[in-house]
PDB file of N, CA and C in Angstrom:
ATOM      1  N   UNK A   1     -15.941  18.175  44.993  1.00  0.00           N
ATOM      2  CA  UNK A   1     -16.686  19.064  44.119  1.00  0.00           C
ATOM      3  C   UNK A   1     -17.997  18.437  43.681  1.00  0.00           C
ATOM      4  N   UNK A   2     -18.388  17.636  44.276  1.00  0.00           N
ATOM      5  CA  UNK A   2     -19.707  16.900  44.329  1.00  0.00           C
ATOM      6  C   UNK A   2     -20.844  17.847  44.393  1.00  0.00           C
ATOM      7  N   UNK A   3     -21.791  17.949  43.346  1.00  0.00           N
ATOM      8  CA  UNK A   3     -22.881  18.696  43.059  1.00  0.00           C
ATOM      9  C   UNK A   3     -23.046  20.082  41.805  1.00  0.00           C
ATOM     10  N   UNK A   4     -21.249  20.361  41.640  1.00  0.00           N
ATOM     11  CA  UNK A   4     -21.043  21.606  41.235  1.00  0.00           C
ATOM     12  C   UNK A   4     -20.606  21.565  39.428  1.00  0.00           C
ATOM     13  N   UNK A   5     -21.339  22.289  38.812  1.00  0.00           N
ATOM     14  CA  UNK A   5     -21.600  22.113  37.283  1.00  0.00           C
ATOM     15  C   UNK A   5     -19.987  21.749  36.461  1.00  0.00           C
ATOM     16  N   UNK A   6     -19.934  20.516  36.019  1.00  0.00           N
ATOM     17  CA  UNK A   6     -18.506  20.951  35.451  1.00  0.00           C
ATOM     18  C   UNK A   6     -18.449  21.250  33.851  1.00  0.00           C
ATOM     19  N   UNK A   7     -17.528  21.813  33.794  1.00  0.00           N
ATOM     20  CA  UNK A   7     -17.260  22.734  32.011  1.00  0.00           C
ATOM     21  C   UNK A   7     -16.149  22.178  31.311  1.00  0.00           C
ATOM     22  N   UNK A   8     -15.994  21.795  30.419  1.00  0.00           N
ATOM     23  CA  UNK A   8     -15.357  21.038  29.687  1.00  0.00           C
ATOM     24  C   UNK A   8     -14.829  22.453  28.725  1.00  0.00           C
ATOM     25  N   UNK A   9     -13.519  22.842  28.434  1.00  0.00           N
ATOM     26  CA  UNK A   9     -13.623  24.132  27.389  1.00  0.00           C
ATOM     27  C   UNK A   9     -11.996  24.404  27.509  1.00  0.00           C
ATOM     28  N   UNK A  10     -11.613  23.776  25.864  1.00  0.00           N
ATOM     29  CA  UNK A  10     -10.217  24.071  25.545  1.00  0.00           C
ATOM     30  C   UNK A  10      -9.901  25.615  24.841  1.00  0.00           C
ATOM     31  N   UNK A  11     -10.761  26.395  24.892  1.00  0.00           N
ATOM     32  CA  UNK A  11     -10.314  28.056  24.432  1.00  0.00           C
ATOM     33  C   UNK A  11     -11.157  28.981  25.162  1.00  0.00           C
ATOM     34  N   UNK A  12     -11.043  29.981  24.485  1.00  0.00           N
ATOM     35  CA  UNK A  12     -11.962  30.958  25.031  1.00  0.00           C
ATOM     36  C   UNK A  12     -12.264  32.111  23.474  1.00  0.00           C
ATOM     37  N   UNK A  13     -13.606  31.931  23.883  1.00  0.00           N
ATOM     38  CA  UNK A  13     -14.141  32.494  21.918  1.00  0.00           C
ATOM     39  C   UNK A  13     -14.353  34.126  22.341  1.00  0.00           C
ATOM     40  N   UNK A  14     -14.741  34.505  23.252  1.00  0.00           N
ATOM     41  CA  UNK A  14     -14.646  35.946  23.323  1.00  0.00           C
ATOM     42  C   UNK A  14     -14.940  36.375  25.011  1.00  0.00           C
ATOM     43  N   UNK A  15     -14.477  37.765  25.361  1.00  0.00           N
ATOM     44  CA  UNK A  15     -14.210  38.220  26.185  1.00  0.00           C
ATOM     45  C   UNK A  15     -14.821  39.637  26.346  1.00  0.00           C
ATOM     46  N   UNK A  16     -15.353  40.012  27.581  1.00  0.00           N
ATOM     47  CA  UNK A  16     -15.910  41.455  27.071  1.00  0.00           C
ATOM     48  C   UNK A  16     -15.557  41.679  28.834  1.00  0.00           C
ATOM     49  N   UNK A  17     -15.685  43.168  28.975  1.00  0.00           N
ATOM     50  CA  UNK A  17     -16.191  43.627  30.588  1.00  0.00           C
ATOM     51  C   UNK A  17     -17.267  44.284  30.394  1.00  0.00           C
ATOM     52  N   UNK A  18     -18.519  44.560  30.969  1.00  0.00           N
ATOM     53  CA  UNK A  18     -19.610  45.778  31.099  1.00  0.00           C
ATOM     54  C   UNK A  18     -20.028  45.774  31.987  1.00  0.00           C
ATOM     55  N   UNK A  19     -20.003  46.965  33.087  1.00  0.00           N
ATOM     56  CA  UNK A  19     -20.869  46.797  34.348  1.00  0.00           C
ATOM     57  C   UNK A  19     -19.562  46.672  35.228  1.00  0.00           C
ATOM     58  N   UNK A  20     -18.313  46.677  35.157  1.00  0.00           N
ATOM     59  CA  UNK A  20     -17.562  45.805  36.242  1.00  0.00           C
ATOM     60  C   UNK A  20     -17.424  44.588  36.216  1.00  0.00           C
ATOM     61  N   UNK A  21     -17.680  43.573  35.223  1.00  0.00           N
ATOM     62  CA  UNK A  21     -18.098  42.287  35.038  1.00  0.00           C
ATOM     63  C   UNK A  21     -17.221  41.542  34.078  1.00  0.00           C
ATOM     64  N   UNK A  22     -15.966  40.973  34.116  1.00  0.00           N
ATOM     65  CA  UNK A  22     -15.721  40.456  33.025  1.00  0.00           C
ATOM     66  C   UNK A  22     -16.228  38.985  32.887  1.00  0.00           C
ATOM     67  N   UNK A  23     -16.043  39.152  31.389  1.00  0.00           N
ATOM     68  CA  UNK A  23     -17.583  37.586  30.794  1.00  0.00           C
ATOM     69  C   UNK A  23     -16.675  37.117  29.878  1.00  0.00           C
ATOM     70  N   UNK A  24     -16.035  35.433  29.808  1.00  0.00           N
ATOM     71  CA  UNK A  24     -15.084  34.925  29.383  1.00  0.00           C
ATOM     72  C   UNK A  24     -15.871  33.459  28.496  1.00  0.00           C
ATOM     73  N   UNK A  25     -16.408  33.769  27.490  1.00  0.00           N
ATOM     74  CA  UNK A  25     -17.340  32.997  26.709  1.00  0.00           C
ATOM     75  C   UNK A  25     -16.344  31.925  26.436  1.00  0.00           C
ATOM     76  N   UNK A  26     -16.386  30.135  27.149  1.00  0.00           N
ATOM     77  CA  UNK A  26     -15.484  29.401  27.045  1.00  0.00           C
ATOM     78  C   UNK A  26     -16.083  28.242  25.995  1.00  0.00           C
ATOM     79  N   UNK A  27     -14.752  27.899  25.270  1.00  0.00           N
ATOM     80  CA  UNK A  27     -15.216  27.230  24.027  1.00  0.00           C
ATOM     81  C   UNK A  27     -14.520  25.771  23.602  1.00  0.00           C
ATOM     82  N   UNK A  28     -15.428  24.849  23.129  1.00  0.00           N
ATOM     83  CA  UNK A  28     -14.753  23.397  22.979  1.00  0.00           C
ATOM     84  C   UNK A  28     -14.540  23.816  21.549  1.00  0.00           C
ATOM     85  N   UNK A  29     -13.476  23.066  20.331  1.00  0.00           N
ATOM     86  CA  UNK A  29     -13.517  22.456  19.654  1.00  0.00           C
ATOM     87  C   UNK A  29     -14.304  21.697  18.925  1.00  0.00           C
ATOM     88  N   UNK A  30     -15.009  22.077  17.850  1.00  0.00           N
ATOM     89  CA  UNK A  30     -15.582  20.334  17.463  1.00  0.00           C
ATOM     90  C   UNK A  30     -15.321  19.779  16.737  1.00  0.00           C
ATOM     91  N   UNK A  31     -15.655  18.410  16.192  1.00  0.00           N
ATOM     92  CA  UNK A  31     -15.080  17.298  15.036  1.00  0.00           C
ATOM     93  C   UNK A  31     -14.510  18.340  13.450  1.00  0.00           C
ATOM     94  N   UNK A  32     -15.313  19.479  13.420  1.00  0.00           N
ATOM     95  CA  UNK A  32     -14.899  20.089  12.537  1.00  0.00           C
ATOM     96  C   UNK A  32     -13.964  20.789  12.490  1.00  0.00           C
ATOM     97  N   UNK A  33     -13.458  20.916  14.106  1.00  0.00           N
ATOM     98  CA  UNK A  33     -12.491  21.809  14.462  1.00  0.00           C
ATOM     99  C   UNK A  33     -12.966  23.128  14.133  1.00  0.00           C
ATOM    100  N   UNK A  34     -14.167  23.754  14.069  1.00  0.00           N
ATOM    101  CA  UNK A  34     -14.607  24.773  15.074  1.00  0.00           C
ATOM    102  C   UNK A  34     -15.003  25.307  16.066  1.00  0.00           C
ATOM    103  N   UNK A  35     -14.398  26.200  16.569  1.00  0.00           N
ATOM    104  CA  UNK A  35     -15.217  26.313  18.416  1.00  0.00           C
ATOM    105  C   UNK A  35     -16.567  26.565  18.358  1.00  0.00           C
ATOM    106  N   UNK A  36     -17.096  25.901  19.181  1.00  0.00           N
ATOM    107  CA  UNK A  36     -18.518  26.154  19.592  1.00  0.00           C
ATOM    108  C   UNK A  36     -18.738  26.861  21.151  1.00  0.00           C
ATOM    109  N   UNK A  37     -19.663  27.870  21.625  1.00  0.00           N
ATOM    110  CA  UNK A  37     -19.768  28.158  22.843  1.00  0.00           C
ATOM    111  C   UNK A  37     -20.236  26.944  23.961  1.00  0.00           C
ATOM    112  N   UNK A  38     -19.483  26.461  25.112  1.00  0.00           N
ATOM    113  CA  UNK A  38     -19.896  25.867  26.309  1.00  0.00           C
ATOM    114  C   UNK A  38     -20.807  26.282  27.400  1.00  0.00           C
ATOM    115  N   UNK A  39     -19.961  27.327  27.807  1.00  0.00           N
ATOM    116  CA  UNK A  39     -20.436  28.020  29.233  1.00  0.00           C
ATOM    117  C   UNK A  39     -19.846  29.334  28.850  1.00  0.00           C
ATOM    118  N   UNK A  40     -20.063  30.328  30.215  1.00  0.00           N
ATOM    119  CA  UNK A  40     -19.962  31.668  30.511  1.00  0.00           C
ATOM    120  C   UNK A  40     -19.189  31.772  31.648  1.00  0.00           C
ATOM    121  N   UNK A  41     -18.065  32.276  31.667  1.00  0.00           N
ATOM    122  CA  UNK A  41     -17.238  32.699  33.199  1.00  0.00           C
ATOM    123  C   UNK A  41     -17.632  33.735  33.404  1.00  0.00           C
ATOM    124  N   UNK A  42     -18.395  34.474  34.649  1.00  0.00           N
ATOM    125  CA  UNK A  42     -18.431  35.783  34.749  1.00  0.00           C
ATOM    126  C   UNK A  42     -17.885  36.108  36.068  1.00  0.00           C
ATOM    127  N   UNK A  43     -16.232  36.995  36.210  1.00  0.00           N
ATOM    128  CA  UNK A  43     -16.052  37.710  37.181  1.00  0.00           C
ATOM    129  C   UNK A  43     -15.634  38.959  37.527  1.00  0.00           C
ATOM    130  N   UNK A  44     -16.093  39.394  39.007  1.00  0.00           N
ATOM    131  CA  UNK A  44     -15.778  40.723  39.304  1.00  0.00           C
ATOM    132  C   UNK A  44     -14.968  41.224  38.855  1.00  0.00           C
ATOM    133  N   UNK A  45     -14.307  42.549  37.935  1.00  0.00           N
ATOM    134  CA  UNK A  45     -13.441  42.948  37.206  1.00  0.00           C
ATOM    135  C   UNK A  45     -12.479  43.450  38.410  1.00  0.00           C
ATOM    136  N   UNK A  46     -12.938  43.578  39.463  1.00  0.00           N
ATOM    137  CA  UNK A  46     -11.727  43.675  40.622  1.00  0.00           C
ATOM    138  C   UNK A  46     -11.331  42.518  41.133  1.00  0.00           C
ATOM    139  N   UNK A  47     -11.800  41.273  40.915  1.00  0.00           N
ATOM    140  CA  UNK A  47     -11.301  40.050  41.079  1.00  0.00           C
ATOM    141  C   UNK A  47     -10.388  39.573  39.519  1.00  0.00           C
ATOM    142  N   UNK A  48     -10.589  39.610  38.879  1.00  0.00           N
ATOM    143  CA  UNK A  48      -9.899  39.142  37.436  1.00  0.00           C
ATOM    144  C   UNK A  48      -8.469  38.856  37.637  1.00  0.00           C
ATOM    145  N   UNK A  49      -7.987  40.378  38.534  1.00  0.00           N
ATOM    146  CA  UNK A  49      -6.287  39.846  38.296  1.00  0.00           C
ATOM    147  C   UNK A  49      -5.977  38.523  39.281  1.00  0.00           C
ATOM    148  N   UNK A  50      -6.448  38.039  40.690  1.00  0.00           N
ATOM    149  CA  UNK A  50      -6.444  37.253  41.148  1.00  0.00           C
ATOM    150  C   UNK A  50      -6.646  35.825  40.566  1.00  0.00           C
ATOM    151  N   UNK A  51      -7.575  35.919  40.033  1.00  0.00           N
ATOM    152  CA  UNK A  51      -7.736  34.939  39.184  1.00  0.00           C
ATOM    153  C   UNK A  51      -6.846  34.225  38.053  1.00  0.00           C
ATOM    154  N   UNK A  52      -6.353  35.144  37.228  1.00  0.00           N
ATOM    155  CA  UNK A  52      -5.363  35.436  36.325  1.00  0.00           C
ATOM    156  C   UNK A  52      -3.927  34.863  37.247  1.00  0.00           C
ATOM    157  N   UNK A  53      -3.298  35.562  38.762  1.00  0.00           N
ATOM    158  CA  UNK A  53      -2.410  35.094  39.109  1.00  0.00           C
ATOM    159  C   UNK A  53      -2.722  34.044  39.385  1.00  0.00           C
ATOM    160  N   UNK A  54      -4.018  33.075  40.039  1.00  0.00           N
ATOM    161  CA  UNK A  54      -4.105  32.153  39.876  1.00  0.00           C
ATOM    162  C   UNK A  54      -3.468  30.924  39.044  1.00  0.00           C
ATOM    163  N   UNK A  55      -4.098  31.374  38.226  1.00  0.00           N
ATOM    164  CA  UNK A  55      -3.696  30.239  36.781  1.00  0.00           C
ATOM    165  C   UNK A  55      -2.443  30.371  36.156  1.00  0.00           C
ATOM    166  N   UNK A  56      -1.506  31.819  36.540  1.00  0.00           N
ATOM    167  CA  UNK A  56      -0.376  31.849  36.184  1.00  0.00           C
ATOM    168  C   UNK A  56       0.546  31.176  36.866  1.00  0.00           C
ATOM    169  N   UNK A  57       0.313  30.870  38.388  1.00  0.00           N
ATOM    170  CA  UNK A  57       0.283  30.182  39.632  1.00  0.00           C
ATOM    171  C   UNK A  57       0.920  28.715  39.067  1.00  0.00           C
ATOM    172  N   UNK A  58      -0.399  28.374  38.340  1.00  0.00           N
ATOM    173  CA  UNK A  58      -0.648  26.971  38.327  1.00  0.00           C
ATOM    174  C   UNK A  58       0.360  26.160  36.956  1.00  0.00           C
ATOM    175  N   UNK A  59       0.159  27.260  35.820  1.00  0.00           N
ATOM    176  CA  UNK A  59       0.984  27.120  34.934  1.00  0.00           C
ATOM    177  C   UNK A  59       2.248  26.969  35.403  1.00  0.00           C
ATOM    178  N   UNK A  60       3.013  27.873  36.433  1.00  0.00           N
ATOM    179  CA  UNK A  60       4.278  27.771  36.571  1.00  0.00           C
ATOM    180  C   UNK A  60       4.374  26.146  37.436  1.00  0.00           C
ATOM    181  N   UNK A  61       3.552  25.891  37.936  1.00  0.00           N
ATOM    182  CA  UNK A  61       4.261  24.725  39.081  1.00  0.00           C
ATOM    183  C   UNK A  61       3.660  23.185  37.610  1.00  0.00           C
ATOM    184  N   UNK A  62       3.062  23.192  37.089  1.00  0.00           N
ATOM    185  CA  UNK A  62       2.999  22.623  35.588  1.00  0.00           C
ATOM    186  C   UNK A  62       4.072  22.077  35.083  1.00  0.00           C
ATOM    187  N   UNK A  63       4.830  23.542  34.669  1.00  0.00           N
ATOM    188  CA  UNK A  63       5.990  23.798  34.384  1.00  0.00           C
ATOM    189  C   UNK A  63       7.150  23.306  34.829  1.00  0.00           C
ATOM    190  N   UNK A  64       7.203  23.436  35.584  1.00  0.00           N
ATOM    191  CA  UNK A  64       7.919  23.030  36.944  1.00  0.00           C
ATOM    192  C   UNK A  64       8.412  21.592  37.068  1.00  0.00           C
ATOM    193  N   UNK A  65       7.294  21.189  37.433  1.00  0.00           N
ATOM    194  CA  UNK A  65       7.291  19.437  37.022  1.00  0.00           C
ATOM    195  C   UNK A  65       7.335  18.780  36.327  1.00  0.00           C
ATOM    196  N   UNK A  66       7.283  19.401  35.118  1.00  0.00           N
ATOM    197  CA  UNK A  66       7.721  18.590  33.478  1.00  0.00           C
ATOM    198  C   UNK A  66       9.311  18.635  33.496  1.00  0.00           C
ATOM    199  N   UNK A  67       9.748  19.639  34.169  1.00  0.00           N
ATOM    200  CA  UNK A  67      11.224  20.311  33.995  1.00  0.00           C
ATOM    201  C   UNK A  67      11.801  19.109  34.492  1.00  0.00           C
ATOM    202  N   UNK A  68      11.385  19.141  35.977  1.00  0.00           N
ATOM    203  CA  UNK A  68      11.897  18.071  36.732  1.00  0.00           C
ATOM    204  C   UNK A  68      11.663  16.513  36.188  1.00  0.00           C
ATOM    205  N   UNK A  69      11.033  16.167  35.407  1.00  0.00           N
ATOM    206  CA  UNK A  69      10.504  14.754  35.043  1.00  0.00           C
ATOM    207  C   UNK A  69      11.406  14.547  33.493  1.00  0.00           C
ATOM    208  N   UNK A  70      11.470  15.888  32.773  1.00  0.00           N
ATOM    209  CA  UNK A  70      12.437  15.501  31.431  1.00  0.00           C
ATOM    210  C   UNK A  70      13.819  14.664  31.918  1.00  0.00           C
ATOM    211  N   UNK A  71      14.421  14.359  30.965  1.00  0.00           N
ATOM    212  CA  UNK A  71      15.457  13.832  31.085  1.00  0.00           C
ATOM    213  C   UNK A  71      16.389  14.816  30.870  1.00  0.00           C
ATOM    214  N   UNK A  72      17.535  14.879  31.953  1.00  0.00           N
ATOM    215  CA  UNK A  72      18.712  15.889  31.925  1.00  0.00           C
ATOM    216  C   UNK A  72      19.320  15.892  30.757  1.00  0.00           C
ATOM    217  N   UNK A  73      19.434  14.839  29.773  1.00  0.00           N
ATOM    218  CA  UNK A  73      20.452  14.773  28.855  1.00  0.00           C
ATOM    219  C   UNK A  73      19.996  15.215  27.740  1.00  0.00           C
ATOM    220  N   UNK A  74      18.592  15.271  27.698  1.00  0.00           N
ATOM    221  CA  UNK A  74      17.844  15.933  26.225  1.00  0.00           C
ATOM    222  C   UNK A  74      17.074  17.103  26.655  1.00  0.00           C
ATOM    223  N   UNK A  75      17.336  18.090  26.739  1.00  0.00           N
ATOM    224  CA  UNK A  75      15.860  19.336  27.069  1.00  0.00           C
ATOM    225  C   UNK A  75      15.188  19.006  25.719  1.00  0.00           C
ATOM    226  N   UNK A  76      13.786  19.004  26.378  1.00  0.00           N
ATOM    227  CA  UNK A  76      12.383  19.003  24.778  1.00  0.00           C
ATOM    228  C   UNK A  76      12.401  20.434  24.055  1.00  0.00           C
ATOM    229  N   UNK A  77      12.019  20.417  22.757  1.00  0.00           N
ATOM    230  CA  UNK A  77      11.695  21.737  22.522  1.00  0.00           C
ATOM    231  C   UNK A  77      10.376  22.256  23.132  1.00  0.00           C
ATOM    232  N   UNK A  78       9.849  23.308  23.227  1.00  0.00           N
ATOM    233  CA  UNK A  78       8.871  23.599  23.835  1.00  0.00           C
ATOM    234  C   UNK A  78       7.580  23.372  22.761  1.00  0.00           C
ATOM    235  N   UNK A  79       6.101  23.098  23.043  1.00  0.00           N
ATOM    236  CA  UNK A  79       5.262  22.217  21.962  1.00  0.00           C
ATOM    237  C   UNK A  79       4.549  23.762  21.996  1.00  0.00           C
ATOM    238  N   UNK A  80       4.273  24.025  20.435  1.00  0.00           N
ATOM    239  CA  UNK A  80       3.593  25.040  19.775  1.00  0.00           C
ATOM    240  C   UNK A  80       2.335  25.313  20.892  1.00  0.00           C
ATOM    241  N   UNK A  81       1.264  26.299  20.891  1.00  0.00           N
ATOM    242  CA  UNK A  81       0.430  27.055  21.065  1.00  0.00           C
ATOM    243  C   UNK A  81      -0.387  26.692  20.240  1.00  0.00           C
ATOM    244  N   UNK A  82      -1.406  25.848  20.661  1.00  0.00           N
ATOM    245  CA  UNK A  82      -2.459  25.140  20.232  1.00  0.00           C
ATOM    246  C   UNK A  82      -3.487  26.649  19.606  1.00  0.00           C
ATOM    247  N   UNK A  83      -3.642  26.664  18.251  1.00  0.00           N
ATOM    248  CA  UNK A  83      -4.331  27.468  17.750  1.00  0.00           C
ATOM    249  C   UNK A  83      -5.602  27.250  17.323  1.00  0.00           C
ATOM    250  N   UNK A  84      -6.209  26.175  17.479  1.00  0.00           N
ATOM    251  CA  UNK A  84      -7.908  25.983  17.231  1.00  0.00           C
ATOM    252  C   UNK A  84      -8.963  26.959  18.133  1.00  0.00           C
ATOM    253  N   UNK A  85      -8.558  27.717  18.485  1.00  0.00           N
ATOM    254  CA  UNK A  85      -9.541  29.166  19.207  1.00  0.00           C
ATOM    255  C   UNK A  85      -9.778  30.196  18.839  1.00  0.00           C
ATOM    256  N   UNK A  86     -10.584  31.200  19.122  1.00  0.00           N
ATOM    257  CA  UNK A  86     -10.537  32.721  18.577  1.00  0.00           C
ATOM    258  C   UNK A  86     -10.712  33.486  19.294  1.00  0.00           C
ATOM    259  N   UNK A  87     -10.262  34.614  19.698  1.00  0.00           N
ATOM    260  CA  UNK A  87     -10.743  35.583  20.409  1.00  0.00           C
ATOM    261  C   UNK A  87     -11.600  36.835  20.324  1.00  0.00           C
ATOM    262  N   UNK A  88     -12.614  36.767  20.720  1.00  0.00           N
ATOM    263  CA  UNK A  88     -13.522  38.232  20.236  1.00  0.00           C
ATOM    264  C   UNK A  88     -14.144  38.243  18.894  1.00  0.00           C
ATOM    265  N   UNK A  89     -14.521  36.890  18.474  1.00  0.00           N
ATOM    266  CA  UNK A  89     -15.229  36.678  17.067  1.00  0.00           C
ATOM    267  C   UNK A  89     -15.893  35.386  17.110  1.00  0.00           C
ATOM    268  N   UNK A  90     -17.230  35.528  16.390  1.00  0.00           N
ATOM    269  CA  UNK A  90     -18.366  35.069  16.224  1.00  0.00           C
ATOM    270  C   UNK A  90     -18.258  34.466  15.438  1.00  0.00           C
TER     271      UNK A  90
END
């Protein structure tokens, strides 16, 4: 991936479609623990669900391998839903 912009971005601060276009405004955290805007994802709204199975894709095999790496004798509880993000607000 040599040459190609990379994005650093633990949420996503808002989301819109117009045009056919969905626009996925991606957002870091900062020391204050408010999100600030990074970058802009913009894709074809007939591509989105691909994308989406994508990463649902990726989550599951994630998943997957933690399963396999816990220890049989203790299952973990599952770790909360990191809430420092917002969706659709400024």
């Amino acid at each position: 991936m040599n040459g190609m912009p990379m994005i650093f971005a633990d949420g996503l601060m808002e989301a819109s479609v117009n045009h056919g276009v969905a626009r996925l405004v991606l957002a870091q955290v900062g020391a204050e623990g408010k999100p600030f805007p990074v970058g802009q994802l913009t894709v074809p709204l007939a591509q989105l669900p691909a994308l989406a199975n994508g990463l649902m894709g990726l989550l599951k095999q994630i998943e997957a391998r933690a399963r396999e790496a816990a220890p049989a004798a203790a299952p973990a509880a599952p770790e909360p839903m990191p809430s420092a993000f917002t969706f659709g607000g400024r």
